[in-house]
C-alpha atoms as a PDB file:
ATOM      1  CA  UNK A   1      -7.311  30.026 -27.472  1.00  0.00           C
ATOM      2  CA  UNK A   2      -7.968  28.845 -23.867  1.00  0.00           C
ATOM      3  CA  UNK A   3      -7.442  31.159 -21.237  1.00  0.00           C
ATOM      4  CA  UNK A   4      -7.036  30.325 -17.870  1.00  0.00           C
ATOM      5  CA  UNK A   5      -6.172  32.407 -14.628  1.00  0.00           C
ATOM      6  CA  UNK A   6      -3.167  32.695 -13.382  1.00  0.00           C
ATOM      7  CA  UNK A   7      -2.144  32.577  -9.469  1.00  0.00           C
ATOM      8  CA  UNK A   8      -0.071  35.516  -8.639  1.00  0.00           C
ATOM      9  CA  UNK A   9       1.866  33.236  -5.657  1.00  0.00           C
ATOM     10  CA  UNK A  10       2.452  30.840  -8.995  1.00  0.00           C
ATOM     11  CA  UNK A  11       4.072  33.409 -10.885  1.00  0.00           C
ATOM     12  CA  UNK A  12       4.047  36.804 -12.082  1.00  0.00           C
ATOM     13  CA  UNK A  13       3.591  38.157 -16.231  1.00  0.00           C
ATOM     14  CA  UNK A  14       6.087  40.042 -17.946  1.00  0.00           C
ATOM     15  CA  UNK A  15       6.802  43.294 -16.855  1.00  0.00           C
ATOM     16  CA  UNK A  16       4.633  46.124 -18.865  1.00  0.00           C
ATOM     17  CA  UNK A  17       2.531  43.846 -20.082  1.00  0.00           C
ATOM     18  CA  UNK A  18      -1.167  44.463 -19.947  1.00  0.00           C
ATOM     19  CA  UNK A  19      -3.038  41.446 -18.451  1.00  0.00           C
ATOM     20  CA  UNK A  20      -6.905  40.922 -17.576  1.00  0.00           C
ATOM     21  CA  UNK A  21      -6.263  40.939 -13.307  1.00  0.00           C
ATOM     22  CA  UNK A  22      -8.427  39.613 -10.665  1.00  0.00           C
ATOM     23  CA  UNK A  23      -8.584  41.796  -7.079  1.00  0.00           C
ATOM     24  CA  UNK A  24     -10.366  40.547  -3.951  1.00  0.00           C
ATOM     25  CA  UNK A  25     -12.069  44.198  -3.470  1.00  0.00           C
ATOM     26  CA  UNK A  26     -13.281  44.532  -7.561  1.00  0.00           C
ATOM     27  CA  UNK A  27     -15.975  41.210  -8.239  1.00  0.00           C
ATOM     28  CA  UNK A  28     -15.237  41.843 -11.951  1.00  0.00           C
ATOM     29  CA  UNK A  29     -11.932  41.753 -13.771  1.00  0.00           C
ATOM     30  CA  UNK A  30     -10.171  44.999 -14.920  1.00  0.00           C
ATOM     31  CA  UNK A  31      -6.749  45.460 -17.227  1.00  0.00           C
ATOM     32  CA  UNK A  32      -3.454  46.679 -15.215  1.00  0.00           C
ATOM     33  CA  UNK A  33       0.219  46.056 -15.552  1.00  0.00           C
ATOM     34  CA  UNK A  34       3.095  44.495 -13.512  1.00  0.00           C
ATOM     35  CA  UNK A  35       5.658  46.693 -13.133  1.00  0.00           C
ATOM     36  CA  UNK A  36       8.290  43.791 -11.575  1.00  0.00           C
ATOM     37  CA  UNK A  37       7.390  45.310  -7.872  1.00  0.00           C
ATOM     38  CA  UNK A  38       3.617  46.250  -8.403  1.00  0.00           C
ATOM     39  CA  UNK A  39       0.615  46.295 -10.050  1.00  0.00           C
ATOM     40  CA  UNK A  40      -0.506  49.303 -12.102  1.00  0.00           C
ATOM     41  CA  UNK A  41      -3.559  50.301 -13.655  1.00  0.00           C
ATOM     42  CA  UNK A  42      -2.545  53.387 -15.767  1.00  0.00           C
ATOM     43  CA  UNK A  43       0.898  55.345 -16.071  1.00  0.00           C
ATOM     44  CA  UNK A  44       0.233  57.255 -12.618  1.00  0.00           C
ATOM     45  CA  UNK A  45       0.931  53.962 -11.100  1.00  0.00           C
ATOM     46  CA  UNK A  46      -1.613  53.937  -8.909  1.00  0.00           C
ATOM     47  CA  UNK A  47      -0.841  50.684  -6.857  1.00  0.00           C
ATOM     48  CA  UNK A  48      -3.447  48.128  -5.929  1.00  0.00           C
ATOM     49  CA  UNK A  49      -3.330  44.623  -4.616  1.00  0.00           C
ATOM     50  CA  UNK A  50      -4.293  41.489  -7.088  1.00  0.00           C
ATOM     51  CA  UNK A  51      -4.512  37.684  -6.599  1.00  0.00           C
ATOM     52  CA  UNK A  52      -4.633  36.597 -10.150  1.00  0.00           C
ATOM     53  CA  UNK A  53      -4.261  37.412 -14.043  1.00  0.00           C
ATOM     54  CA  UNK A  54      -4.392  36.286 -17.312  1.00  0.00           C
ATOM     55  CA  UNK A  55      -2.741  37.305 -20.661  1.00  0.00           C
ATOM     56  CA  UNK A  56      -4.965  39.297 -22.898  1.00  0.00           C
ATOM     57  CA  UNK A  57      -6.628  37.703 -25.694  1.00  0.00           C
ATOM     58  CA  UNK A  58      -5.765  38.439 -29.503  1.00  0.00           C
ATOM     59  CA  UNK A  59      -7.347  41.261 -31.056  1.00  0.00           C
ATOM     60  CA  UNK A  60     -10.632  40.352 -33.257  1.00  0.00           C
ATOM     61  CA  UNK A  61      -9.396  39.136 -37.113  1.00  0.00           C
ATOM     62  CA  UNK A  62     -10.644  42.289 -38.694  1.00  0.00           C
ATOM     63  CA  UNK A  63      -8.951  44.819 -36.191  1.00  0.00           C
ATOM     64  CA  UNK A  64      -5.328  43.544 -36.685  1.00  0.00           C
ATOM     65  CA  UNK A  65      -6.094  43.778 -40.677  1.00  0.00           C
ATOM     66  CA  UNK A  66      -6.267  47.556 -40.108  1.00  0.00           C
ATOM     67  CA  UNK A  67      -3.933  49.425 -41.356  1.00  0.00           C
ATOM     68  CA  UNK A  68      -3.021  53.023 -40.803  1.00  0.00           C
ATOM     69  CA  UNK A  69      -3.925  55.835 -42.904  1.00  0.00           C
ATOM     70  CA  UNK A  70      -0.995  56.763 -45.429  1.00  0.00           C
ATOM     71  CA  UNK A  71       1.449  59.484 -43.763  1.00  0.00           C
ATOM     72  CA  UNK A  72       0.018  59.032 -40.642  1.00  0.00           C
ATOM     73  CA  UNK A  73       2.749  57.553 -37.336  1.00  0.00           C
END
């Protein structure tokens, strides 16, 4: 799967979705979420300004095999 970043003046993700974002004040990449009129990073909603995202990537093979213990959810 090739990921690429994606320009926030190009377009925005799905709201709620958790995406790998880029800021101009962080040099590394952190998670967050678009709410459809900001960017979150955590359910306090603490905004912050970002230039650029990308989805997040699949979870590893053996992680989405897992299954949950019996009478557990």
């Amino acid at each position: 799967m090739e990921m690429e970043w994606v320009s926030c003046t190009d377009r925005m993700p799905p709201t709620y979705e958790t995406c790998i974002v880029g800021r101009p004040d962080v040099p590394w990449p952190i998670t967050a979420f678009w709410t459809g009129e900001k960017w979150c990073r955590d359910v306090m909603k603490e905004e912050f300004h970002v230039t650029h995202w990308m989805p997040m990537p699949p979870p590893p093979s053996n992680i989405a095999k897992v299954k949950p213990p019996e009478g557990s959810a």
